[in-house]
Protein backbone atom coordinates (compact mmCIF):
# COMPACT_ATOMS: atom_id res chain seq x y z
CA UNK A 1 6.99 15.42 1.11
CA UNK A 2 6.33 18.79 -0.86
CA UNK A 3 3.69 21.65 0.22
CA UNK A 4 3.51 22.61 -3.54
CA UNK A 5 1.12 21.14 -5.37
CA UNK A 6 1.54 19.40 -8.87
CA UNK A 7 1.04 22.01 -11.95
CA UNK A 8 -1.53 19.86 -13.09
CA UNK A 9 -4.08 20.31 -10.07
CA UNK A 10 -3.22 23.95 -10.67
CA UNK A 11 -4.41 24.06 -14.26
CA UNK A 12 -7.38 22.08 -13.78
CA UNK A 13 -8.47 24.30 -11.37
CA UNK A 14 -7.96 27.56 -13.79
CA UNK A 15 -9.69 25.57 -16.35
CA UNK A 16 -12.54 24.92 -13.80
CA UNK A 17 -13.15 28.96 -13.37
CA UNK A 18 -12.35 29.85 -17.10
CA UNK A 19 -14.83 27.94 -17.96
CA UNK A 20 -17.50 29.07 -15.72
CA UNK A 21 -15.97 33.22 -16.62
CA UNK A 22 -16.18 32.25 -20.13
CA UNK A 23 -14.48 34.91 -21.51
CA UNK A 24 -11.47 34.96 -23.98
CA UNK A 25 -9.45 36.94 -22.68
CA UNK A 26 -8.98 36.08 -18.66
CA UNK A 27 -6.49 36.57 -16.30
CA UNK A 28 -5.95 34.65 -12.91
CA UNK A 29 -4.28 35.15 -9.39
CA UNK A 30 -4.41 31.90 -8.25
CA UNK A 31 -2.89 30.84 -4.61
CA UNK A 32 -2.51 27.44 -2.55
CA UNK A 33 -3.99 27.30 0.51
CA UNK A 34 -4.12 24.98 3.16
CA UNK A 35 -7.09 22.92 1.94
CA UNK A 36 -6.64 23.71 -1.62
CA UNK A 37 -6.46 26.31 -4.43
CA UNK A 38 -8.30 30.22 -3.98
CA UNK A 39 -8.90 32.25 -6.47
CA UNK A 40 -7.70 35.64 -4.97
CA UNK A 41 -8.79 38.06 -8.23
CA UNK A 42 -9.35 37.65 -12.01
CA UNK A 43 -9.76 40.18 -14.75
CA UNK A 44 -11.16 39.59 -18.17
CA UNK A 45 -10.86 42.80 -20.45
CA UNK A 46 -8.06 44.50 -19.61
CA UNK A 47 -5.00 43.24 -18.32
CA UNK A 48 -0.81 42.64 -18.74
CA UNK A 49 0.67 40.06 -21.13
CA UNK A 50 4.40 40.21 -18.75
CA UNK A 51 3.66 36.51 -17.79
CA UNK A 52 3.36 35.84 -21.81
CA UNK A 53 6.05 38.33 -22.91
CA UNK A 54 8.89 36.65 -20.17
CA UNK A 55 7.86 33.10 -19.80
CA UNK A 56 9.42 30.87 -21.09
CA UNK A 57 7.08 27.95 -21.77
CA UNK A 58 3.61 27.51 -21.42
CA UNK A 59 1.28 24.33 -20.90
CA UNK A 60 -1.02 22.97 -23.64
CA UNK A 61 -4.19 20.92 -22.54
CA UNK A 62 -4.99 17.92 -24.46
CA UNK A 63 -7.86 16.05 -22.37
CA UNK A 64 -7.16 16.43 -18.35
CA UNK A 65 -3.01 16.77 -19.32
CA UNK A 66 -1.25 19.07 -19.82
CA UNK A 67 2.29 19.07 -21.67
CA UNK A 68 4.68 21.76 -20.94
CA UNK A 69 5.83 23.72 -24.71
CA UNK A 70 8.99 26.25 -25.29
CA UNK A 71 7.29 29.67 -25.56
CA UNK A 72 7.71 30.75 -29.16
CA UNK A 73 4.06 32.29 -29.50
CA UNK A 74 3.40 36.18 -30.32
CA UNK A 75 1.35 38.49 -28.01
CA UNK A 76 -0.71 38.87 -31.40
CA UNK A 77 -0.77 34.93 -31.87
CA UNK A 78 -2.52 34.25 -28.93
CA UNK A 79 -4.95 36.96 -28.83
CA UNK A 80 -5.83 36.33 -31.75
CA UNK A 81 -6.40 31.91 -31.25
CA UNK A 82 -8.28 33.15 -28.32
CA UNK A 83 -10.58 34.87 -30.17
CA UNK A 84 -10.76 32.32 -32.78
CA UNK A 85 -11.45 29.66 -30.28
CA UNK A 86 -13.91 31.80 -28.28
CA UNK A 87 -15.89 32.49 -31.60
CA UNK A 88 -15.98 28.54 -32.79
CA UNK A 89 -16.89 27.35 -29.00
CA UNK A 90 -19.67 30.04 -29.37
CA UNK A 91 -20.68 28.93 -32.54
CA UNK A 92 -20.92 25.39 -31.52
CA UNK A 93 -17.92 23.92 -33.17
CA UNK A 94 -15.68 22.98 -30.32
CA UNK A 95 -16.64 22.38 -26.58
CA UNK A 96 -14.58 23.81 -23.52
């Protein structure tokens, strides 16, 4: 039996608190504890992109799953989708 837990409970949970932070830009240090995820620290204006820069894949959420994707986006490509996103969810035209 593994003590880690499944990448999926992970994401849900960061989708949980982005969407209460609601903020487009948002970064998370997430840890496992015992009895479940903390969220040790977040920041939402100003922050690294090393995790985006040197990963090499990232997850994409369709419904409550999550499918893991080669990392081919640009620093510029996601800052600016997250913008784009942020202003239609704003606007009304897609939920969270």
């Amino acid at each position: 039996m593994s003590c880690w837990i499944e990448p999926v409970e992970l994401l849900l949970f960061a989708r949980d608190i982005a969407r209460r932070i609601d903020s487009p830009f948002l970064s998370m240090d997430i840890a496992q504890a015992a009895d479940g995820l903390r969220l040790l620290e977040f920041q939402a204006v100003c922050f690294g992109a090393a995790t985006l820069q040197r990963g090499t894949h990232h997850f994409v959420e369709s419904g409550d799953t999550f499918t893991q994707t080669p990392n081919t986006l640009s620093l510029e490509e996601v800052f600016a989708d997250a913008v784009k996103f942020a202003l239609l969810r704003n606007a009304g035209h897609v939920s969270s």
